[in-house]
Protein backbone atom coordinates (compact mmCIF):
# COMPACT_ATOMS: atom_id res chain seq x y z
CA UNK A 1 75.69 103.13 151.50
CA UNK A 2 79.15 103.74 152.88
CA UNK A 3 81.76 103.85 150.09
CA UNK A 4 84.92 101.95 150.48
CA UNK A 5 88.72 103.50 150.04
CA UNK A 6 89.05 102.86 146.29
CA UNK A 7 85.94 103.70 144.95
CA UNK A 8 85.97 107.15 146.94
CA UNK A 9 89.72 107.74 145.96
CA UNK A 10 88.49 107.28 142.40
CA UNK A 11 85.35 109.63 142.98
CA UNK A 12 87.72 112.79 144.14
CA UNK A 13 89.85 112.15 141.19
CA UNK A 14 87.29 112.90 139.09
CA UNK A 15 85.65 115.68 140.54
CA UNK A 16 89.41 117.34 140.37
CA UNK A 17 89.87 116.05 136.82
CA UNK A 18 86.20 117.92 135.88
CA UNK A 19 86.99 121.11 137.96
CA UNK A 20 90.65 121.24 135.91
CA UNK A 21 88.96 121.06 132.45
CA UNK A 22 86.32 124.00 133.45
CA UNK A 23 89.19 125.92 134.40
CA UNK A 24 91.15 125.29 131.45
CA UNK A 25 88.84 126.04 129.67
CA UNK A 26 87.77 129.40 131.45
CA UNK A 27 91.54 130.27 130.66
CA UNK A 28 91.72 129.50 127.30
CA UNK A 29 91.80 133.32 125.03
CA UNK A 30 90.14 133.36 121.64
CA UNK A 31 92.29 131.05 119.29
CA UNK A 32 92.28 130.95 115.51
CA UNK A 33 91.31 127.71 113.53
CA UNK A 34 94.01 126.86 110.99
CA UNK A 35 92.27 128.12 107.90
CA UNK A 36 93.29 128.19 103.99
CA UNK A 37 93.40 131.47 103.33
CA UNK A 38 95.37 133.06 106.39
CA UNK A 39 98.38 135.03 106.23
CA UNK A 40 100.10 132.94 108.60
CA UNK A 41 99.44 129.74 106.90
CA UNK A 42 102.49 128.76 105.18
CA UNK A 43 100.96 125.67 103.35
CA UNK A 44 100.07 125.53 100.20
CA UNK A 45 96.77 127.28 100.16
CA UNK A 46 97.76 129.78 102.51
CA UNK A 47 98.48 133.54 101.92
CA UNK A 48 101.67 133.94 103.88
CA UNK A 49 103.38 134.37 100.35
CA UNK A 50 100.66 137.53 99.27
CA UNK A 51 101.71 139.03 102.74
CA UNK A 52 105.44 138.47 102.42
CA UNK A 53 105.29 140.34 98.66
CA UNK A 54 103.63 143.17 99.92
CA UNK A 55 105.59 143.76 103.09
CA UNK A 56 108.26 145.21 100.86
CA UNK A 57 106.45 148.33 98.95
CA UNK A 58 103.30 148.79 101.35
CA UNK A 59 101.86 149.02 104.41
CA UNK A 60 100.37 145.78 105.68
CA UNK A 61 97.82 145.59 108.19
CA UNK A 62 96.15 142.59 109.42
CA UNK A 63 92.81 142.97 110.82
CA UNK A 64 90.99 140.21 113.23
CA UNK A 65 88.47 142.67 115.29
CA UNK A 66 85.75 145.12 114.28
CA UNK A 67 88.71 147.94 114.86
CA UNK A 68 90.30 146.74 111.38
CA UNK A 69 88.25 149.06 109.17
CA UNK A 70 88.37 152.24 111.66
CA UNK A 71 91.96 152.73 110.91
CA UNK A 72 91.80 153.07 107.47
CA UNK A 73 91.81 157.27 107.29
CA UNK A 74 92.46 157.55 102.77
CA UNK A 75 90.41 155.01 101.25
CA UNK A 76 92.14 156.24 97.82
CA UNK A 77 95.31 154.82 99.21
CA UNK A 78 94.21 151.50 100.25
CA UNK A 79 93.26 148.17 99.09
CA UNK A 80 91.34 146.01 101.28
CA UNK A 81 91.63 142.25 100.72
CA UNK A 82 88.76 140.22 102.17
CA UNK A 83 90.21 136.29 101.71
CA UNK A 84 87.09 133.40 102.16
CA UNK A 85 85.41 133.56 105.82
CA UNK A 86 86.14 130.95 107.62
CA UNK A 87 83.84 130.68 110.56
CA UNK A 88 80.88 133.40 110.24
CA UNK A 89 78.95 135.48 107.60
CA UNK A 90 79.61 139.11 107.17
CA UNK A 91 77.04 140.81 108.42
CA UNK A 92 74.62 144.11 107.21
CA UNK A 93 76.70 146.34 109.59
CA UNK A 94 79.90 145.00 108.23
CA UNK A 95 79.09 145.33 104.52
CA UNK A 96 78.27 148.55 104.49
CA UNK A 97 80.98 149.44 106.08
CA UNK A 98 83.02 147.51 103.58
CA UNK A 99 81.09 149.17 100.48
CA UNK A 100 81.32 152.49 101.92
CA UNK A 101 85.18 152.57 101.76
CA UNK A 102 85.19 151.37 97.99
CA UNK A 103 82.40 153.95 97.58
CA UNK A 104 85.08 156.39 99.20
CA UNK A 105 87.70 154.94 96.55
CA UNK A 106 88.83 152.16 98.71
CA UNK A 107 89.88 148.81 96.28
CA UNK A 108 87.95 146.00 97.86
CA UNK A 109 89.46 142.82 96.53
CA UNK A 110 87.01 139.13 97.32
CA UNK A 111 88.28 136.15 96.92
CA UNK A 112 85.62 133.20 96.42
CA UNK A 113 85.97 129.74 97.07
CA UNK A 114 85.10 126.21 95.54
CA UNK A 115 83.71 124.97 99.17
CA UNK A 116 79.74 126.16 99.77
CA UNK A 117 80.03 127.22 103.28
CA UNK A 118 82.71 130.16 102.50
CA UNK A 119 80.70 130.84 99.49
CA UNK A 120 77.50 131.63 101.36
CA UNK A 121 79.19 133.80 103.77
CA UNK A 122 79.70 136.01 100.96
CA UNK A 123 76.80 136.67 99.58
CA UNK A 124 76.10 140.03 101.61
CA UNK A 125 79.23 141.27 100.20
CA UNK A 126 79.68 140.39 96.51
CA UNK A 127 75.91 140.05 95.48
CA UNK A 128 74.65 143.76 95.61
CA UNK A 129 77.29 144.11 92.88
CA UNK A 130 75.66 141.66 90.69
CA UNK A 131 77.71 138.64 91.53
CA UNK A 132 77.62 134.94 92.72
CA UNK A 133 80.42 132.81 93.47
CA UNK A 134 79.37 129.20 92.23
CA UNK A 135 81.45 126.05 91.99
CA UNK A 136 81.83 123.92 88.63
CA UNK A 137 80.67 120.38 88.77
CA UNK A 138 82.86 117.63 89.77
CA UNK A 139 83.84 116.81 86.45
CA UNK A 140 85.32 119.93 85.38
CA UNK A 141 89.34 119.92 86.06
CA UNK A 142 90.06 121.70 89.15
CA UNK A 143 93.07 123.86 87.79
CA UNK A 144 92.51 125.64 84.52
CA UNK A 145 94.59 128.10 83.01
CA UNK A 146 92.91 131.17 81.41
CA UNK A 147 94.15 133.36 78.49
CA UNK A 148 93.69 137.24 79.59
CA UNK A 149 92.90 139.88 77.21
CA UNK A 150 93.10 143.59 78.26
CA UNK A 151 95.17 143.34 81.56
CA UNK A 152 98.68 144.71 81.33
CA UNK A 153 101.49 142.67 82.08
CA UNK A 154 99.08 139.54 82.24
CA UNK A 155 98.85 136.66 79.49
CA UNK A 156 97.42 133.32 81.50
CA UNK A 157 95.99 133.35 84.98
CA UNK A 158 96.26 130.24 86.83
CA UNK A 159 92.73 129.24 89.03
CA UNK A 160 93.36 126.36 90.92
CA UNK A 161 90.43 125.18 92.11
CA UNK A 162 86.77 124.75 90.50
CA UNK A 163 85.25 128.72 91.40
CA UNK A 164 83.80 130.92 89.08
CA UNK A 165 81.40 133.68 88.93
CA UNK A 166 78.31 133.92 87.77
CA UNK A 167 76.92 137.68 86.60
CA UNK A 168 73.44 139.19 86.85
CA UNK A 169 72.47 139.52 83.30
CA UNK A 170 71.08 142.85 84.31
CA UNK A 171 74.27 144.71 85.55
CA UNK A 172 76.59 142.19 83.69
CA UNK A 173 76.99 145.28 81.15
CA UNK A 174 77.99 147.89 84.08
CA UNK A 175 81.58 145.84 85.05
CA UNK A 176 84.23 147.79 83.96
CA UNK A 177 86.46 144.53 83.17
CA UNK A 178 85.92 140.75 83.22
CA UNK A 179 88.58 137.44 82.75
CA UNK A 180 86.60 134.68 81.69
CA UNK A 181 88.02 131.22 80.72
CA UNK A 182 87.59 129.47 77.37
CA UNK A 183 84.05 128.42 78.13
CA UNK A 184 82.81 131.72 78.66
CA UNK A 185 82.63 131.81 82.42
CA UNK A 186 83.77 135.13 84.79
CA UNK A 187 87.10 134.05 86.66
CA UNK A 188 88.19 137.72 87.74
CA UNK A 189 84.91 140.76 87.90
CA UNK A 190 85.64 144.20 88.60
CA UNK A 191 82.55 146.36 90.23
CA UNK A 192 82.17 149.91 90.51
CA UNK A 193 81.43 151.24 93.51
CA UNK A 194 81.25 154.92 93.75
CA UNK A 195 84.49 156.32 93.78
CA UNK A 196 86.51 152.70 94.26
CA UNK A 197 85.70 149.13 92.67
CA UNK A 198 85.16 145.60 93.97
CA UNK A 199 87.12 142.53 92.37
CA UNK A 200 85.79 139.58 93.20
CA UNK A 201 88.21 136.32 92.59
CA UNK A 202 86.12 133.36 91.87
CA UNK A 203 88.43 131.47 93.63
CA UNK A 204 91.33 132.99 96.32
CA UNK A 205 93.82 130.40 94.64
CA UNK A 206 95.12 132.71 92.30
CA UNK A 207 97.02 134.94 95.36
CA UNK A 208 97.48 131.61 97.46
CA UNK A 209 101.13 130.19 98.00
CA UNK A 210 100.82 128.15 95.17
CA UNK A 211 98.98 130.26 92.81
CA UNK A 212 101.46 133.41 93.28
CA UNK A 213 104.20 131.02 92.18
CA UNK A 214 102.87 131.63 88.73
CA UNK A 215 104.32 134.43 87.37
CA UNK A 216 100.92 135.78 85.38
CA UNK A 217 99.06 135.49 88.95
CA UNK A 218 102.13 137.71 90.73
CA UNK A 219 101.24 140.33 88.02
CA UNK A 220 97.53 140.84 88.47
CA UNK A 221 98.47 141.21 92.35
CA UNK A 222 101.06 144.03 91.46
CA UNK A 223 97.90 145.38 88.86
CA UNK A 224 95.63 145.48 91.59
CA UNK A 225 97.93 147.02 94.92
CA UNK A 226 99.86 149.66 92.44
CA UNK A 227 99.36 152.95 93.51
CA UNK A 228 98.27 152.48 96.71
CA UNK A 229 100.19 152.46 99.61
CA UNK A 230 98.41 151.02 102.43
CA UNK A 231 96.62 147.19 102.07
CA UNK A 232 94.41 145.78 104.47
CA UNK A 233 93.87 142.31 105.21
CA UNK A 234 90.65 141.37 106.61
CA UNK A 235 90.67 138.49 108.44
CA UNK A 236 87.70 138.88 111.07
CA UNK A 237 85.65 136.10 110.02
CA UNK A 238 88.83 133.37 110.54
CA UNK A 239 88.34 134.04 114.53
CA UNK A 240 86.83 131.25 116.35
CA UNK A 241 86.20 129.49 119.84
CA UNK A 242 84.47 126.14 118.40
CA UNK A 243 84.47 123.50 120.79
CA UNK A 244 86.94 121.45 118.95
CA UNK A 245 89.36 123.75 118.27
CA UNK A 246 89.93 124.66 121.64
CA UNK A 247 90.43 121.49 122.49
CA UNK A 248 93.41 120.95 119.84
CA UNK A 249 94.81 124.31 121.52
CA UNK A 250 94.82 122.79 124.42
CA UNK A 251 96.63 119.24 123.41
CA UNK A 252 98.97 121.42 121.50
CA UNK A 253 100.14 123.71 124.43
CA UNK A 254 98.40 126.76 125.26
CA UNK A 255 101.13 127.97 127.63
CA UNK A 256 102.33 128.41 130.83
CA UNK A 257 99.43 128.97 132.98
CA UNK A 258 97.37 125.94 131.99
CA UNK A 259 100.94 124.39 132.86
CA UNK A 260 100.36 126.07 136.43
CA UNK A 261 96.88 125.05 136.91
CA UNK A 262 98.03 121.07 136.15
CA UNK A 263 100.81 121.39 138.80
CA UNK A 264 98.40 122.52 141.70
CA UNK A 265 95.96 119.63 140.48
CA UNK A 266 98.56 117.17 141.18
CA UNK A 267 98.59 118.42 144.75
CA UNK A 268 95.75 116.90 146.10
CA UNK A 269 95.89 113.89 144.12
CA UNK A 270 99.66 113.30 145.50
CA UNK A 271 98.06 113.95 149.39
CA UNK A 272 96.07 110.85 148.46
CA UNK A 273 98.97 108.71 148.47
CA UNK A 274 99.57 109.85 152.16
CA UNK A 275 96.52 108.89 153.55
CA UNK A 276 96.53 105.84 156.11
CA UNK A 277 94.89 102.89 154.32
CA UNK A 278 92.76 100.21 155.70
CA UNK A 279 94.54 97.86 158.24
CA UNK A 280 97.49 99.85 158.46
CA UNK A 281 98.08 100.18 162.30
CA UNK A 282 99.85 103.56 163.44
CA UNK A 283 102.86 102.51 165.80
CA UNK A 284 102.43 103.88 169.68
CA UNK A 285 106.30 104.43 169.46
CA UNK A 286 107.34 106.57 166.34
CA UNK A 287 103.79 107.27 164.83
CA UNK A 288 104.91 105.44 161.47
CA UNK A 289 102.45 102.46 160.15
CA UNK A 290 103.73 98.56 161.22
CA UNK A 291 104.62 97.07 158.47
CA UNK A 292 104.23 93.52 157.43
CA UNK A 293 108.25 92.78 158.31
CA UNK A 294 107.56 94.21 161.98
CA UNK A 295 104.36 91.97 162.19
CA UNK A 296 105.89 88.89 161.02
CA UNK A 297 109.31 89.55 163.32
CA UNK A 298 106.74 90.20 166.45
CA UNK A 299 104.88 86.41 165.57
CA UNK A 300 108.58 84.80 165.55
CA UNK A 301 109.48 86.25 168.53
CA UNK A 302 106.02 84.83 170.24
CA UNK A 303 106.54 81.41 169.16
CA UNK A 304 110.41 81.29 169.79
CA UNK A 305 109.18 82.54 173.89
CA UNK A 306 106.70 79.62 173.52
CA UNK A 307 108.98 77.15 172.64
CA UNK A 308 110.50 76.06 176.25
CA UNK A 309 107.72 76.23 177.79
CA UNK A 310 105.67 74.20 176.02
CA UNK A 311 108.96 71.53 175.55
CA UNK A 312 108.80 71.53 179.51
CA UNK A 313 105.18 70.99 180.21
CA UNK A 314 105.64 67.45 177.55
CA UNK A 315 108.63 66.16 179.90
CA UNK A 316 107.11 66.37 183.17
CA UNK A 317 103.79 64.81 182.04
CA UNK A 318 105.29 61.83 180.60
CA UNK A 319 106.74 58.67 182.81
CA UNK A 320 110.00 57.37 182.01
CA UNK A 321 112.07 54.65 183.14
CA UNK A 322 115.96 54.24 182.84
CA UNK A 323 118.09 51.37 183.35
CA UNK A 324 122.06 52.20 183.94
CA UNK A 325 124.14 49.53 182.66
CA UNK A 326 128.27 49.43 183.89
CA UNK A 327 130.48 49.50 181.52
CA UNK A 328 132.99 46.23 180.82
CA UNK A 329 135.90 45.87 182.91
CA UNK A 330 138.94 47.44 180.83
CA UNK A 331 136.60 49.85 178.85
CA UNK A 332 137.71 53.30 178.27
CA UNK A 333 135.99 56.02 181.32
């Protein structure tokens, strides 16, 4: 079946329009989703503010790759804040390598969240400690302020979400400290491991944009970084290349070379427009298609030639007879 004009113009401008998106896509570098807890989220429930209020007496260091950890050389010196994974779990490796600095005297600081998925993805991390990050039931108000006994420089810490922890009655004796809100649940747990400790936040609210805004909330983040000079920020588990949000990248801009790789995709498509279509006659004279103007001036000049010709041929065929009449004496010549 021989295709016609249209159909195959369409065809090629598909097959460039698929072969563009694999190679956008093939040039697209490992983008980050737009998560809550991120230091470069300036929303509401971002971090950006935590960062911002350390920059000023520490050393910050954000880590996105499994280098993040290798860097740190005096665990005694640094706290290590681990916000709610995003995308993936930790996993066995990464634990251990996470409890092995605290055991070293590292500060390992968790924040929980209310939403299940983050939750899960801590597990490895918080539970060998005793803990579980749970979520109060719908009914519950999802910002609760909690009276704090034993923390210095701290009266009411401000949770603004629905997270809390829940203790292994077994080890539930071995945490150095607890907060716990009016019913009797864990907000803030401290853990010792071996030399350091792990504080889990039941939720990461407290140190969010909002949450540091309250002044109680801005003092157990000075309680937990003072003394040490170095604080990590591990955000390895907010990388991602899901499906959707590279496509979001890409509507947003990803930069100049997907720019590049549009412009020479135009190029063929534009060389379509050149080709000769269907009934369009190439002149013997100047090579340039006859256009419907020269066809219609050609036809005029045809019948205009045919004109006398055809006026003669009707004269002679047809007999005529004329009578001449003088004109009356006197009349005008």
């Amino acid at each position: 079946m021989r295709l016609s004009s249209p159909v195959l113009a369409v065809l090629i401008a598909a097959a460039l329009l698929l072969v563009g998106t694999a190679l956008l896509q093939s040039t697209t570098t490992t983008v980050r989703s737009d998560p809550i807890a991120s230091v470069d989220n300036g929303g509401p429930r971002g971090l950006l503010l935590l960062r911002l209020a350390l920059d000023a007496d520490h050393v910050v260091t954000v880590g996105r790759d499994a280098a993040t950890l290798d860097a740190v050389t005096d665990p005694a010196d640094t706290v290590i804040v681990v916000p709610p994974p995003e995308q993936s779990a930790f996993n066995a490796q990464e634990t251990a390598r996470l409890r092995d600095l605290a055991a070293r005297g590292a500060r390992v600081v968790v924040g929980c969240d209310a939403e299940p998925a983050r939750r899960k993805r801590l597990r490895p991390l918080v539970e060998p400690s005793g803990l579980r990050c749970e979520t109060l039931a719908d009914t519950t108000p999802s910002s609760a302020s909690v009276d704090v006994i034993g923390i210095a420089g701290v009266r009411t810490l401000d949770v603004l979400d629905r997270g809390r922890l829940v203790l292994d009655e077994a080890r539930a004796g071995l945490l150095p400290w607890t907060v716990e809100d009016k019913d009797g649940r864990v907000v803030v747990a401290s853990a010792v491991v071996g030399r350091g400790e792990l504080v889990v936040l039941s939720s990461m609210s407290v140190f969010t944009n909002d949450g540091l805004r309250r002044a109680d909330n801005a003092a157990l983040l000075r309680m937990l970084v003072a003394g040490r000079g170095h604080v990590v920020v591990d955000e390895r588990h907010h990388v991602t290349r899901f499906d959707a949000v590279v496509a979001r990248a890409r509507l947003q801009g990803p930069g100049p070379r997907t720019a590049w790789l549009c412009a020479l995709l135009l190029v063929p498509l534009a060389l379509l427009s050149w080709a000769p279509r269907k009934g369009e006659l190439l002149d013997d004279d100047d090579g340039r298609a006859s256009s419907a103007a020269d066809r219609v001036a050609g036809l005029a000049a045809l019948l205009t030639r045919a004109a006398p010709t055809t006026a003669a041929t009707t004269t002679a065929s047809s007999t005529t007879t004329t009578t001449t009449t003088p004109p009356p004496a006197g009349a005008p010549r």
